[in-house]
Protein backbone atom coordinates (compact mmCIF):
# COMPACT_ATOMS: atom_id res chain seq x y z
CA UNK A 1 -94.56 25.65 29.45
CA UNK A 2 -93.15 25.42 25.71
CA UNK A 3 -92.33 22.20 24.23
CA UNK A 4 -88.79 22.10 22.72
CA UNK A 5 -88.76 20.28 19.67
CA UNK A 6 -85.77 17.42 19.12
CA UNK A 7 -83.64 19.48 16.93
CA UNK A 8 -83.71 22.12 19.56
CA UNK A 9 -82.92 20.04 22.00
CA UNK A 10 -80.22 18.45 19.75
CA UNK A 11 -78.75 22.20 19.50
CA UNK A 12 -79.25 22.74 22.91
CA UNK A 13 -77.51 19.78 23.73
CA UNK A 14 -74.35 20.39 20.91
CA UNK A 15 -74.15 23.66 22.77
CA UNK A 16 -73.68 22.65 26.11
CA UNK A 17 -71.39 19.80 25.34
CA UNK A 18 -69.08 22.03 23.31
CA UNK A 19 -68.78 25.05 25.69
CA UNK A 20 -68.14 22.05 28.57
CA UNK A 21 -65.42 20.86 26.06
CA UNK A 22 -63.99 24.56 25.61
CA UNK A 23 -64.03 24.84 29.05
CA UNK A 24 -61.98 21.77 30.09
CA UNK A 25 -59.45 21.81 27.12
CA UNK A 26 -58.33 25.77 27.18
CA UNK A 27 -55.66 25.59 29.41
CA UNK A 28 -54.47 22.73 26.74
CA UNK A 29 -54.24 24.61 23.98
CA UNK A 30 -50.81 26.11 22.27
CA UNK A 31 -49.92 29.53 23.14
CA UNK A 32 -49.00 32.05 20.59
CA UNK A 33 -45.64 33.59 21.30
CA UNK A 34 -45.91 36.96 20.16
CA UNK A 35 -42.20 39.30 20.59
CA UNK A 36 -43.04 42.26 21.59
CA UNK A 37 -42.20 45.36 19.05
CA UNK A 38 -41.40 42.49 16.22
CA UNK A 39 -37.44 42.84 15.54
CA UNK A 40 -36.77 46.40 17.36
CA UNK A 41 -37.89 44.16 21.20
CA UNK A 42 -38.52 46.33 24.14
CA UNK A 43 -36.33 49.46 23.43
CA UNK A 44 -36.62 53.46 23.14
CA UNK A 45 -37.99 54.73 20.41
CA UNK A 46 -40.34 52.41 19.22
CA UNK A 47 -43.79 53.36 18.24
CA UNK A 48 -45.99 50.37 20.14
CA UNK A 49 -49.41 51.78 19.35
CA UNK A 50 -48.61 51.53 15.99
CA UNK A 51 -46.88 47.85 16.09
CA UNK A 52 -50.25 46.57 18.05
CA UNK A 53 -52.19 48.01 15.85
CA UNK A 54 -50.22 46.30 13.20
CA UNK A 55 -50.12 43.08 15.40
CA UNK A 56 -53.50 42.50 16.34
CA UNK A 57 -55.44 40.31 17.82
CA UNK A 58 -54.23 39.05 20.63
CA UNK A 59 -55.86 36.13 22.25
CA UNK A 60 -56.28 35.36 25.96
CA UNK A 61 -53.50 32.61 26.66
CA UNK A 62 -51.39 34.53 24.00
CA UNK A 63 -47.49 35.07 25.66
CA UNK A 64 -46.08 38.29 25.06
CA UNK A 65 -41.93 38.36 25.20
CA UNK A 66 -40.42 41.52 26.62
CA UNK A 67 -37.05 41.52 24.89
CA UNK A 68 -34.54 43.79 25.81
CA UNK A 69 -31.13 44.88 26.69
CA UNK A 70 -29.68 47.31 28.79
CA UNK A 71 -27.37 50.25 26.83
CA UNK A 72 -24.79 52.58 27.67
CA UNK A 73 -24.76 55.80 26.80
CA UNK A 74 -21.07 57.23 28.06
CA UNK A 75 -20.52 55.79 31.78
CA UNK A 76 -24.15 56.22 32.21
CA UNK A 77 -25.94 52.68 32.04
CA UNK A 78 -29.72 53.08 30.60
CA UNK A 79 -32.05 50.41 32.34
CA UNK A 80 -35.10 49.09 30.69
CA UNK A 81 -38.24 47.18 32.87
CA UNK A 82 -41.96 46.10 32.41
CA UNK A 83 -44.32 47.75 34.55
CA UNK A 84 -47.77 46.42 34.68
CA UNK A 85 -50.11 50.01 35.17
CA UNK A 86 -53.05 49.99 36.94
CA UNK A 87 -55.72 51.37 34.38
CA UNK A 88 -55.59 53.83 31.35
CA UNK A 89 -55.21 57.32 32.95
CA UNK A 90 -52.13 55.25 34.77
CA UNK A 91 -51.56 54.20 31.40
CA UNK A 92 -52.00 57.30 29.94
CA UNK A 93 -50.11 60.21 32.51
CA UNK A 94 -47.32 57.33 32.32
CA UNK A 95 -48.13 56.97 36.49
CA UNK A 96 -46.01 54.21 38.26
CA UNK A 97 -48.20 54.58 41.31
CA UNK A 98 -49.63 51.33 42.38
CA UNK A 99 -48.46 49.73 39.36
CA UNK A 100 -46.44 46.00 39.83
CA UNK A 101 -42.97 45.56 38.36
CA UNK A 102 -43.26 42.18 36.25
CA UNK A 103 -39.63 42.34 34.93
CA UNK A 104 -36.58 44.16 36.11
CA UNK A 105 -33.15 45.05 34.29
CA UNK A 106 -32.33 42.07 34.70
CA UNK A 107 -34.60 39.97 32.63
CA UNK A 108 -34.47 41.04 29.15
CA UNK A 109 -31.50 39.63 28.13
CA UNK A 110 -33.35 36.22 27.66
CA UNK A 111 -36.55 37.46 27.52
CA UNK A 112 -39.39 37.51 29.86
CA UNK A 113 -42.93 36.04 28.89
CA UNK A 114 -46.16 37.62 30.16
CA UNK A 115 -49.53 35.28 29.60
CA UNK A 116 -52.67 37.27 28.91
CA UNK A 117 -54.52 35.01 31.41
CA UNK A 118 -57.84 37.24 31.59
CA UNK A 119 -60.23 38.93 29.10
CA UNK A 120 -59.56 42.20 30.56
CA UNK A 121 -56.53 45.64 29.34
CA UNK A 122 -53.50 45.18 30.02
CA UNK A 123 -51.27 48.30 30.31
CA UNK A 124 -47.65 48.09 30.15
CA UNK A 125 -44.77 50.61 30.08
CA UNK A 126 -41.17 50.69 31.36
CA UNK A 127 -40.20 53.38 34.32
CA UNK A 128 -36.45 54.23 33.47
CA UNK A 129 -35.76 57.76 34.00
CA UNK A 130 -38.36 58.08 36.76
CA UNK A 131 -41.13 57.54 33.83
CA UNK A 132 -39.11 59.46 31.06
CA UNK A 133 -39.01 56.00 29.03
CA UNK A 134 -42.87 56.33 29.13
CA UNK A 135 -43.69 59.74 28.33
CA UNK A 136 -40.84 60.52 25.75
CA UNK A 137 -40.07 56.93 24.68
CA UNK A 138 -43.29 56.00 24.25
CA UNK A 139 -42.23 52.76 26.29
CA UNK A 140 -45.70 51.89 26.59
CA UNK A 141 -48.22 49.01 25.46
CA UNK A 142 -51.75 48.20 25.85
CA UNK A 143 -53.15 45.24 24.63
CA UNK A 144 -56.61 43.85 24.75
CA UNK A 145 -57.20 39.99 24.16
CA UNK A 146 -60.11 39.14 22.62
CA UNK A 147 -61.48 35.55 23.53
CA UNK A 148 -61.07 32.72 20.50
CA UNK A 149 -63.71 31.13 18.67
CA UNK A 150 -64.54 28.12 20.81
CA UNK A 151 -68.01 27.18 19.07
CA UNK A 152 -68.12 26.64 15.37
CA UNK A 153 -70.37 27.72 12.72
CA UNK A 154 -74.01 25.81 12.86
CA UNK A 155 -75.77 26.54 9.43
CA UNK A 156 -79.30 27.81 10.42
CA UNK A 157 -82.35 27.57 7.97
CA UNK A 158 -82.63 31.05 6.34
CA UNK A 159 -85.44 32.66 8.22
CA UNK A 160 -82.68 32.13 11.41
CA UNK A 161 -84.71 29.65 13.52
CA UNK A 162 -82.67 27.62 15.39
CA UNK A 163 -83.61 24.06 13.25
CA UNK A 164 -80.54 22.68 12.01
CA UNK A 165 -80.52 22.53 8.26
């Protein structure tokens, strides 16, 4: 059995007690609010690949805010949403099938918040005009949080054993 010396058991120790620490005080910590498509908000038109791209990273806990408003276009009313897609090829072929409505017509106007709760893709794209929003718009987001730093930096002697320095 190998004998741990007391600096790597100090380490070991730090480690534990700060990942226990990250673990209790994450659902404490401030979210960052991030409006979706900057100025523009949820609307037709705007290029969202390019705006996460430009965005990026996102964070689990971040809040995304779906801003939009409905528009008329001669007596026809245009209706915008927030579809949550099952997976990429959903995400991708702009597929509604199976996927769960997280805000209607209805809530743009103020805003609606969605929390990136997991480490995981989220897929997101709005289903007015039976999908046409989607494929022609591109009404469509993915965004993948990332997790944040929880532990910080321990300086390491410089043939990387674990001793502190």
């Amino acid at each position: 059995m190998a004998v741990l010396s007391t600096s790597k058991k100090l380490l070991l120790l730090l480690t534990i007690v700060l990942l226990a620490l990250a673990s209790i005080s994450h659902g404490s910590l401030p979210l960052t609010e991030i409006k979706v498509g900057g100025e523009f908000g949820w609307k037709y038109g705007v290029n969202y690949t390019e705006w996460a791209m430009n965005t990026a990273p996102f964070y689990v806990g971040d809040s995304l805010g779906f801003y939009y408003k409905n528009s008329s276009l001669g007596n026809f009313t245009i209706y915008h949403n927030v579809h949550l897609l099952r997976d990429f090829e959903h995400f991708l072929n702009c597929d509604f099938s199976d996927s769960y409505e997280v805000a209607d017509s209805s809530q743009g106007e103020g805003g609606f918040e969605f929390i990136l709760s997991e480490l995981r893709p989220y897929f997101f794209a709005c289903d007015a005009g039976e999908g046409f929003h989607c494929r022609n718009g591109p009404m469509k987001l993915l965004v993948m949080p990332i997790l944040r730093s929880w532990i910080p930096f321990v300086p390491c002697k410089p043939d990387n054993s674990t001793d502190l320095v």
